[in-house]
Protein backbone atom coordinates (compact mmCIF):
# COMPACT_ATOMS: atom_id res chain seq x y z
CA UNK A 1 59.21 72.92 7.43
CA UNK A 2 60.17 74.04 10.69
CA UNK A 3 63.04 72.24 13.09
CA UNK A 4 60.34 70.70 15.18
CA UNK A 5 58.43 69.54 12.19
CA UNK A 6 61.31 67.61 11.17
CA UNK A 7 62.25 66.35 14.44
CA UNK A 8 58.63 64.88 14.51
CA UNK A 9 58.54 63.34 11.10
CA UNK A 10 61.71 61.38 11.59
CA UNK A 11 60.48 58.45 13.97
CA UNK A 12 57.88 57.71 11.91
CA UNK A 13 60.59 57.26 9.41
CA UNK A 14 62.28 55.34 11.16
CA UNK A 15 59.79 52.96 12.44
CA UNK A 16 58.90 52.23 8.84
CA UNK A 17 62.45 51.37 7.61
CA UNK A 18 62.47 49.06 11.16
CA UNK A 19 59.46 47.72 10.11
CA UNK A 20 60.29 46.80 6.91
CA UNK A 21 63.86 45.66 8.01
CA UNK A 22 61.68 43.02 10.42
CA UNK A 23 59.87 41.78 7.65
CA UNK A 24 61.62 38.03 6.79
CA UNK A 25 62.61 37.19 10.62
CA UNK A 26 58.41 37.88 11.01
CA UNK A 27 57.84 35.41 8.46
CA UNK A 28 60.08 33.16 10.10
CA UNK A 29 58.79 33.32 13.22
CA UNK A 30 55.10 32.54 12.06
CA UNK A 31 56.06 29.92 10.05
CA UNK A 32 57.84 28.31 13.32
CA UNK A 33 54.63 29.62 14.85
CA UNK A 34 52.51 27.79 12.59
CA UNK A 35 54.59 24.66 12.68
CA UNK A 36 53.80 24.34 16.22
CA UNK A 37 50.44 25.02 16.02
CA UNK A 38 50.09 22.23 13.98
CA UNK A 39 52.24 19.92 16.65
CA UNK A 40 49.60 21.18 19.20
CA UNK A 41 47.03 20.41 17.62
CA UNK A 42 46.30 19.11 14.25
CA UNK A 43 42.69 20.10 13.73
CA UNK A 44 41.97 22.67 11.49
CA UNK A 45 45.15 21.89 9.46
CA UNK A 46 46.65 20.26 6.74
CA UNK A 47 49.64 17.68 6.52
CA UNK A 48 52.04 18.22 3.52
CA UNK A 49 51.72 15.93 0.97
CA UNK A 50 53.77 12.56 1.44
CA UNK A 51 56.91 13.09 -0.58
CA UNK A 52 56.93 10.97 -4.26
CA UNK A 53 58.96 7.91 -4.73
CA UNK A 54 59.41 6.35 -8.08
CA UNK A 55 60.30 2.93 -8.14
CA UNK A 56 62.44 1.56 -11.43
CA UNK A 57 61.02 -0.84 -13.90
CA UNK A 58 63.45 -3.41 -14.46
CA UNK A 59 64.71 -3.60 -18.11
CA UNK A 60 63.19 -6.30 -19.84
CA UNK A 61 65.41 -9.49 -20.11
CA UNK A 62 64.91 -11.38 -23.59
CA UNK A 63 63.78 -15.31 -23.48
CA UNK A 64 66.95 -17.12 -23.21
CA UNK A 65 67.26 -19.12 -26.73
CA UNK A 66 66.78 -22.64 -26.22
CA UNK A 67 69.71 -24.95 -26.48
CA UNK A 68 69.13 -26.89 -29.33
CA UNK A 69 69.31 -30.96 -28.78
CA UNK A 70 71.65 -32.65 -30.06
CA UNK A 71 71.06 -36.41 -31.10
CA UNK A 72 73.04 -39.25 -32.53
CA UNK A 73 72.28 -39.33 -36.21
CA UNK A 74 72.21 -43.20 -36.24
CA UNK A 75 70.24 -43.95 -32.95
CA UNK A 76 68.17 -41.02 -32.32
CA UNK A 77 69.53 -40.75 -28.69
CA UNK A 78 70.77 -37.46 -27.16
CA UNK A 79 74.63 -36.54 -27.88
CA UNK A 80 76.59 -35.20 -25.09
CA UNK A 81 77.67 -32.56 -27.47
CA UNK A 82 77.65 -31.52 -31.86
CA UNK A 83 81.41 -32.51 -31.98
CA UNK A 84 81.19 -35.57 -30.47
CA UNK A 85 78.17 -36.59 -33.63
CA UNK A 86 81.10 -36.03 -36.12
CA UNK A 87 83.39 -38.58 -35.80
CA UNK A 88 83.42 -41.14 -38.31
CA UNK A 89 81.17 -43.77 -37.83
CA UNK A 90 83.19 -47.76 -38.13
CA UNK A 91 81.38 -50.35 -40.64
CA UNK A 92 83.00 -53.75 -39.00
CA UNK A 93 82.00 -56.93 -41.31
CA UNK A 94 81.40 -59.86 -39.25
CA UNK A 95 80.62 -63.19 -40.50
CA UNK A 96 77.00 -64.97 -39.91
CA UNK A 97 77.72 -69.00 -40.34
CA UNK A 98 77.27 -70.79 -37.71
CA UNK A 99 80.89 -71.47 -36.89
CA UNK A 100 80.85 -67.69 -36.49
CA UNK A 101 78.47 -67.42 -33.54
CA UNK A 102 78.55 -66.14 -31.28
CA UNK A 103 79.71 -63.07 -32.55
CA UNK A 104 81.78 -60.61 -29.86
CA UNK A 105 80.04 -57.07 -29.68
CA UNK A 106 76.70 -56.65 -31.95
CA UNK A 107 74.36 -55.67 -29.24
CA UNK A 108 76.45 -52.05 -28.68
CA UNK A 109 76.46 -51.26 -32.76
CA UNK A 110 73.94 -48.38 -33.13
CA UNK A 111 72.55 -50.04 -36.63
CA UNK A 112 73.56 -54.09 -38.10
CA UNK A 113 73.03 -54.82 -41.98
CA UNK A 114 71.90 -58.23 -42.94
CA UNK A 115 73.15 -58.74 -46.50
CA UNK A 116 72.45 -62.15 -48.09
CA UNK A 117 76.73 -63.27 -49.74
CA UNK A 118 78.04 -66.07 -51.56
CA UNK A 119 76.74 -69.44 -50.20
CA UNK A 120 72.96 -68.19 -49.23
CA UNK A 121 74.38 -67.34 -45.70
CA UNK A 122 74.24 -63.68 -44.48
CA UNK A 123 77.25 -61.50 -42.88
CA UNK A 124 76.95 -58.25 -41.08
CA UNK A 125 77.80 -54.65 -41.36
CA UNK A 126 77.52 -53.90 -38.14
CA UNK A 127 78.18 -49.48 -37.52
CA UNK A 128 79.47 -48.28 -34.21
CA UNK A 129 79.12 -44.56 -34.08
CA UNK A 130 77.50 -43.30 -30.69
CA UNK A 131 79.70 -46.44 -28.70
CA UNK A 132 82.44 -48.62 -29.64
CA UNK A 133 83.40 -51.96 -27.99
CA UNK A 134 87.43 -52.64 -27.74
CA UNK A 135 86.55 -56.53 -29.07
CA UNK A 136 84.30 -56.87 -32.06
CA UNK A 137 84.66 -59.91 -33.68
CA UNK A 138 84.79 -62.62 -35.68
CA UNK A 139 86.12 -59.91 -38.44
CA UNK A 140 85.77 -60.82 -42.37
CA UNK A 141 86.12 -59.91 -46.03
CA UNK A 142 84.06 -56.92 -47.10
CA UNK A 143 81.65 -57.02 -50.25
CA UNK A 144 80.13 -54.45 -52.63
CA UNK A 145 77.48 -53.99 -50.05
CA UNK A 146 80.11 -52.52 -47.97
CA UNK A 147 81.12 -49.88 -50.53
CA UNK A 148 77.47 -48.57 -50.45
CA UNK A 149 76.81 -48.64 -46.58
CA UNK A 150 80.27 -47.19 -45.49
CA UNK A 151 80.41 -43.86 -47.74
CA UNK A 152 76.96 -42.80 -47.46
CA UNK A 153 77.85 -43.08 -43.52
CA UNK A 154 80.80 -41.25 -44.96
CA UNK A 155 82.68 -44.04 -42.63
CA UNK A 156 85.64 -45.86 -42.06
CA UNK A 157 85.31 -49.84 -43.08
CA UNK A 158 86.85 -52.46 -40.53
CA UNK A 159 87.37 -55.98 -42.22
CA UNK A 160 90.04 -58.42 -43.22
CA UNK A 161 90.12 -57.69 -46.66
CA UNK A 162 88.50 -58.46 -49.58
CA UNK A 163 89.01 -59.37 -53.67
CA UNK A 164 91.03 -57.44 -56.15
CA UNK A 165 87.60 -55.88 -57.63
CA UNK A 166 85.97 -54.56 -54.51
CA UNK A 167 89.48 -53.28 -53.45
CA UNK A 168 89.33 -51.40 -56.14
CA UNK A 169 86.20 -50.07 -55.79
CA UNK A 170 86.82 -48.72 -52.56
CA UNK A 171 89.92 -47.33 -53.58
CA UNK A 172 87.66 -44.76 -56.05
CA UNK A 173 85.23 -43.98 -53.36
CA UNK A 174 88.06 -43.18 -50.74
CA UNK A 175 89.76 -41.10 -53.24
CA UNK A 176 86.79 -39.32 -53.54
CA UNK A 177 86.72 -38.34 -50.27
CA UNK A 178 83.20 -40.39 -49.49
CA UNK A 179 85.18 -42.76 -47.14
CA UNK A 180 88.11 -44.23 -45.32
CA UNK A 181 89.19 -47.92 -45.25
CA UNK A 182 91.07 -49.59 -41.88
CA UNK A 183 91.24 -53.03 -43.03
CA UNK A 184 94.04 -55.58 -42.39
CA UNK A 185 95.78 -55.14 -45.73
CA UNK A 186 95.73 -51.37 -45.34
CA UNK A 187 96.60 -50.91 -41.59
CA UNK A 188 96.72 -54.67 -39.33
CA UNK A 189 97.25 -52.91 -35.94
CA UNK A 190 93.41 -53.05 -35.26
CA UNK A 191 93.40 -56.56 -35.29
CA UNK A 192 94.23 -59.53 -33.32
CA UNK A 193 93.85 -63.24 -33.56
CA UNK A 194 92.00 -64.96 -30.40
CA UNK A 195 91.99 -68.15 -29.27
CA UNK A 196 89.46 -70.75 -28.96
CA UNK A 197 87.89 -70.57 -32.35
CA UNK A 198 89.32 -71.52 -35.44
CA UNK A 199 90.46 -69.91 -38.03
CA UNK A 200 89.08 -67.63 -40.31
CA UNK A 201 86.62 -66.97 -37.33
CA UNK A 202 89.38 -65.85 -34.53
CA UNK A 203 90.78 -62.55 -36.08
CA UNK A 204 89.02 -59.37 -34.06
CA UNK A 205 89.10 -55.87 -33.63
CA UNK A 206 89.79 -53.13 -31.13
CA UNK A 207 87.81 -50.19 -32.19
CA UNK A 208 90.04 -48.00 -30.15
CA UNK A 209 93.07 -48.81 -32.06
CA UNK A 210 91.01 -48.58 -35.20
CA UNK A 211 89.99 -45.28 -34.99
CA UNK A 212 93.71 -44.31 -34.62
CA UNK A 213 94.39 -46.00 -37.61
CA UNK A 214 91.13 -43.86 -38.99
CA UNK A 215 93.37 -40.91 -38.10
CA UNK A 216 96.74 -42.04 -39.31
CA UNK A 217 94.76 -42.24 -42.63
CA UNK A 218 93.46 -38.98 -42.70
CA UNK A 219 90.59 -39.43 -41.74
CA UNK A 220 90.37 -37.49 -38.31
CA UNK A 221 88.63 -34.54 -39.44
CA UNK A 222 84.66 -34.07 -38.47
CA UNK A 223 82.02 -35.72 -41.03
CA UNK A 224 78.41 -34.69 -41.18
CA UNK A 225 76.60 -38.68 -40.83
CA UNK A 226 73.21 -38.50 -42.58
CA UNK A 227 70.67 -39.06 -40.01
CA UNK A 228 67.77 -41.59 -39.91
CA UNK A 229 64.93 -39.92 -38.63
CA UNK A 230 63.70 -40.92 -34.84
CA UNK A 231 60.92 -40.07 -32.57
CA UNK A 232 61.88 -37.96 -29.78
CA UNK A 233 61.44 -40.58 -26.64
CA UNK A 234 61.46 -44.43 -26.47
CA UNK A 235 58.44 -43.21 -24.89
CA UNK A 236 55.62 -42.96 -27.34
CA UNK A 237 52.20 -43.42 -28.59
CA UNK A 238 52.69 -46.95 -30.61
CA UNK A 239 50.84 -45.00 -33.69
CA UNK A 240 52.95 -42.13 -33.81
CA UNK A 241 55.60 -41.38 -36.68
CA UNK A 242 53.92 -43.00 -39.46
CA UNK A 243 52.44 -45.78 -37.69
CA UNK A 244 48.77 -44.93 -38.32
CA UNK A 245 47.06 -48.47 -39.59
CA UNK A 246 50.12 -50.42 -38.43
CA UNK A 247 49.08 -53.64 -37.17
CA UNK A 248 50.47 -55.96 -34.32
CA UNK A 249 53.56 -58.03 -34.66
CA UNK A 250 54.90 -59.20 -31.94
CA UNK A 251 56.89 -62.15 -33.88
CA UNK A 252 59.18 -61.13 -36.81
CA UNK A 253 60.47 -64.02 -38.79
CA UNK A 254 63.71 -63.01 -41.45
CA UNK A 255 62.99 -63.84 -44.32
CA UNK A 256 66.56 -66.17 -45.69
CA UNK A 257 66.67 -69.34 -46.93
CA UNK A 258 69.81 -70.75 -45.10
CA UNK A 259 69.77 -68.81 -42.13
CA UNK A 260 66.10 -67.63 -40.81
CA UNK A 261 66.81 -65.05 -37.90
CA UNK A 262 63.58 -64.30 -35.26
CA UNK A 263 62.48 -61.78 -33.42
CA UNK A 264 60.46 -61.44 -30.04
CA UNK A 265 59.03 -58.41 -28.86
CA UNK A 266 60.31 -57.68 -24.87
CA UNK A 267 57.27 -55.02 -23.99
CA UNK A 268 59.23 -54.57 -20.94
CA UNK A 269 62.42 -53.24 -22.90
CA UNK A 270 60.83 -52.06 -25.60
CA UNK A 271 62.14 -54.14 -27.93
CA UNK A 272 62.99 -57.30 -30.00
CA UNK A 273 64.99 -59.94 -28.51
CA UNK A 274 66.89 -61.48 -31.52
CA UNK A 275 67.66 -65.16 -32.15
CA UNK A 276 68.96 -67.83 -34.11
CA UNK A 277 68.56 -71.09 -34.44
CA UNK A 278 66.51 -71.30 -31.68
CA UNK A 279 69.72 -69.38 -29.65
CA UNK A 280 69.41 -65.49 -28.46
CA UNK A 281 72.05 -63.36 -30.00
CA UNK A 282 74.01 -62.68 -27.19
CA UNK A 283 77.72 -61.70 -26.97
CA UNK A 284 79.96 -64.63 -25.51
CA UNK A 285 79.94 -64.82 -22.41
CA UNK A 286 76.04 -63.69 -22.29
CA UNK A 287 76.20 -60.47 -20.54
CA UNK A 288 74.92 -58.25 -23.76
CA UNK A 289 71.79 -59.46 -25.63
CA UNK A 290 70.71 -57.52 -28.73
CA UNK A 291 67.91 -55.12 -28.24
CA UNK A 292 66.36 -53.78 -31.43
CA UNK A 293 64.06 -51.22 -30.88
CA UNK A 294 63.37 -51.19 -34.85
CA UNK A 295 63.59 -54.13 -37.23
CA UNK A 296 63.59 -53.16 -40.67
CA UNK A 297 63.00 -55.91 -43.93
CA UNK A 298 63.78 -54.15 -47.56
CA UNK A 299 63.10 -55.33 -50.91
CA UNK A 300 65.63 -55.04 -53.68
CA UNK A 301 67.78 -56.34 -56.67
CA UNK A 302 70.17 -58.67 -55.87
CA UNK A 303 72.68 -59.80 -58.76
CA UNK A 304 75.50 -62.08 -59.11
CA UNK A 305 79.07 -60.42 -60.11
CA UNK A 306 81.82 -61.87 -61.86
CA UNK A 307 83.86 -61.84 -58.51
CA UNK A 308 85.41 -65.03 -57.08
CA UNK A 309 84.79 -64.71 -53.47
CA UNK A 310 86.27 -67.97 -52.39
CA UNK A 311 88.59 -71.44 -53.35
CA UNK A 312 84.60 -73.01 -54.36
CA UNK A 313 84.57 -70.53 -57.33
CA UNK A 314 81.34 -68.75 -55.19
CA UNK A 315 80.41 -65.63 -57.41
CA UNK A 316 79.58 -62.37 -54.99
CA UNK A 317 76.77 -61.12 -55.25
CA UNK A 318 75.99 -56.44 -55.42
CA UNK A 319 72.83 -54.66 -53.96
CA UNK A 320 70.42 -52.19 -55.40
CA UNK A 321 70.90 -49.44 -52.58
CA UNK A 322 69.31 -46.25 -54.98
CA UNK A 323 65.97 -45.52 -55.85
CA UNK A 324 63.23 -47.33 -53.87
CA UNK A 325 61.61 -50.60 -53.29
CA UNK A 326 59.36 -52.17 -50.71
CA UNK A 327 59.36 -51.89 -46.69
CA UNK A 328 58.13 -53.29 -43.75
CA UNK A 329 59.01 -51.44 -40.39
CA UNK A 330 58.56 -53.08 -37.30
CA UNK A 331 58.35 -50.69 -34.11
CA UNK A 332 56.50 -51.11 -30.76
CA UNK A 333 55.65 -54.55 -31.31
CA UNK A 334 54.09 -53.44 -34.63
CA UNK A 335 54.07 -53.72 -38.35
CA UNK A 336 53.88 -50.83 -40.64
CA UNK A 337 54.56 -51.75 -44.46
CA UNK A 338 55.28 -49.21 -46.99
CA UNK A 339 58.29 -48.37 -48.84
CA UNK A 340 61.71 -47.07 -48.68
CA UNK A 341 63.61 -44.50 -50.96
CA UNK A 342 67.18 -43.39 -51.38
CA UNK A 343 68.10 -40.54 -54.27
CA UNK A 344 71.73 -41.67 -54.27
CA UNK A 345 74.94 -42.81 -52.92
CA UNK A 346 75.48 -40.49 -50.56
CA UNK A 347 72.02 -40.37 -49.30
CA UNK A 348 70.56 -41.28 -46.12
CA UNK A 349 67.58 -44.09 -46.60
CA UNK A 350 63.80 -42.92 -45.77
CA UNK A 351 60.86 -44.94 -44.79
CA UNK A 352 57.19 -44.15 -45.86
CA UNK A 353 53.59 -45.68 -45.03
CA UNK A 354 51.33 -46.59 -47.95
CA UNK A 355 49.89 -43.17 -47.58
CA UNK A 356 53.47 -41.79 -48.45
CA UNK A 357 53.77 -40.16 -44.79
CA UNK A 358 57.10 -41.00 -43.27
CA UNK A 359 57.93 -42.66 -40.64
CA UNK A 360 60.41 -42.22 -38.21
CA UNK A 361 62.31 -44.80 -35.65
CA UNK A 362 61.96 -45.62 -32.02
CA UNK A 363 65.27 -44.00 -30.55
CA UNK A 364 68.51 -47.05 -30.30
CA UNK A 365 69.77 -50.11 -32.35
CA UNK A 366 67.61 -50.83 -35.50
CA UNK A 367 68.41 -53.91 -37.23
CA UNK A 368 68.34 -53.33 -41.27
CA UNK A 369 67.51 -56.48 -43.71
CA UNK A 370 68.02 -56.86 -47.34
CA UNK A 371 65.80 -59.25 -48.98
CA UNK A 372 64.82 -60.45 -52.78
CA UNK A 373 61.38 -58.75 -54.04
């Protein structure tokens, strides 16, 4: 190759390396080239795609766990809270004669036992678990029937006293941890004597100061009560809980000899007004009436003991509380008969219709009767 055939190749050379040295900062400029081409004037192009978003799916929360509801085991109403259910409930034995009435404090018990005694007259076990009432009186001698009602409340019992042989026989039952006693012999700073009635009829009790006593007796710590079993509302269909075939009653005569008790159902409480003697049960000084939303009559053995109970040489008389015997529940301004059952001492009583379904309460105070067959 000559000089001048050198000379000549080298621009090409050069304007090929030049070329290809141009190359990206071309590209640029025809992609800023296009880009404003497509400013100008969108026909004839195409828009990049819109850019992807993803939106999160939440994580799924669980169902919150329903609270359960907590009810009084004795009235079917619901509990502020499970601890305050666990306290012991107070059997108070009040007298029924009619020196005794009217009796201080009955319409805010959550259940009252009629027991037949000595005499053919009738005294009370009247339980205060959900409520108390600082005055509960007149307060009197506890029976047998006491023994059975207090420990399968696994309760405290509120009374005067009572004889050597039922002393003794709550002595075994507290001993065996079923219940605690509060009476006067054991611990008097419950009670107080009032004026205006005579005596035996004027001692009473403050059921604040008894449950301290409950306490100073060791018997603070929480009990599980045995429930009766309620409907869920005062609320209800009348035929509900057992009451299929019940019929209407809106009249409920007690069945004693001496001391015949009545009850009216209120449709606009929902209840029975009680009365006696032709006189409402009322407290005092007539403020409180008693409202039983279930009246209960039970059939059962009824002996005499050996036990003196007073200076007449009366014999006491003991219950048939196990096993089962014949019913009539009274609810809604109806009657449902059937029968109850209780497997034993420390068991809670159930109520069945003649079908054998059971049947359950209106919520609040029952009243609970023990009768001959």
């Amino acid at each position: 190759m000559t000089s001048k055939q050198a000379l000549a190749f080298l621009p090409v050379v050069i304007v090929v390396v030049a070329a290809c040295g141009a190359g990206p900062a071309t590209q640029a400029g025809l992609e800023a080239s296009a880009t404003a081409s497509a400013t100008a004037s969108p026909r004839g192009t195409t828009a990049p795609p819109p850019a992807l978003t993803t939106t999160p799916v939440p994580a799924a929360v669980p169902a919150p766990t329903p609270t359960p509801v907590v009810r009084w085991p004795l009235t079917g109403f619901v509990a502020p809270d499970p601890g305050a259910t666990k306290r012991r409930p107070l059997n108070v034995r009040l007298p029924n004669d009619s020196t005794a009435r009217p009796q201080q404090g009955l319409a805010k018990a959550d259940i009252v036992y009629e027991l037949i005694v000595e005499g053919g007259i009738t005294r009370y076990a009247a339980i205060f678990h959900s409520r108390d009432s600082n005055a509960v009186g007149p307060v009197r001698s506890y029976r047998f029937s006491d023994l059975h009602i207090t420990q399968l409340l696994r309760g405290a019992l509120v009374a005067s006293g009572a004889s050597i042989e039922e002393t003794d026989a709550v002595t075994t039952s507290i001993n065996a941890q079923n219940m605690i006693s509060v009476d006067a012999v054991r611990d008097g700073t419950a009670y107080y004597r009032v004026r205006g009635r005579p005596a035996p009829n004027n001692l009473f009790a403050d059921l604040e100061a008894a449950r301290e006593a409950v306490n100073r007796a060791g018997g603070g710590a929480p009990v599980e009560v045995p429930a009766l079993k309620f409907l869920a509302a005062v609320e209800h269909d009348a035929t509900a809980g057992g009451f299929i075939g019940s019929v209407p009653a809106t009249t409920v005569t007690i069945p004693f000899q001496r001391q015949p008790a009545t009850f009216t159902w209120d449709e606009g409480s929902k209840g029975y007004r009680r009365a006696q003697a032709g006189v409402r049960s009322v407290d005092p000084d007539g403020s409180v009436a008693v409202l039983a939303r279930n009246v209960i009559v039970m059939h059962t053995n009824i002996w005499l003991t050996s036990v003196v109970q007073d200076i007449f040489g009366s014999l006491g008389l003991d219950y048939r509380m196990t096993g089962g015997g014949g019913a009539s529940v009274f609810r809604d301004g109806r009657r449902q008969d059937g029968t109850w059952k209780r497997d034993g001492p420390l068991d809670q009583f159930t109520f069945f219709d003649q079908a054998g379904n059971e049947i359950s309460l209106s919520p609040g105070q029952s009243w609970i009767h023990f009768v001959y067959p």
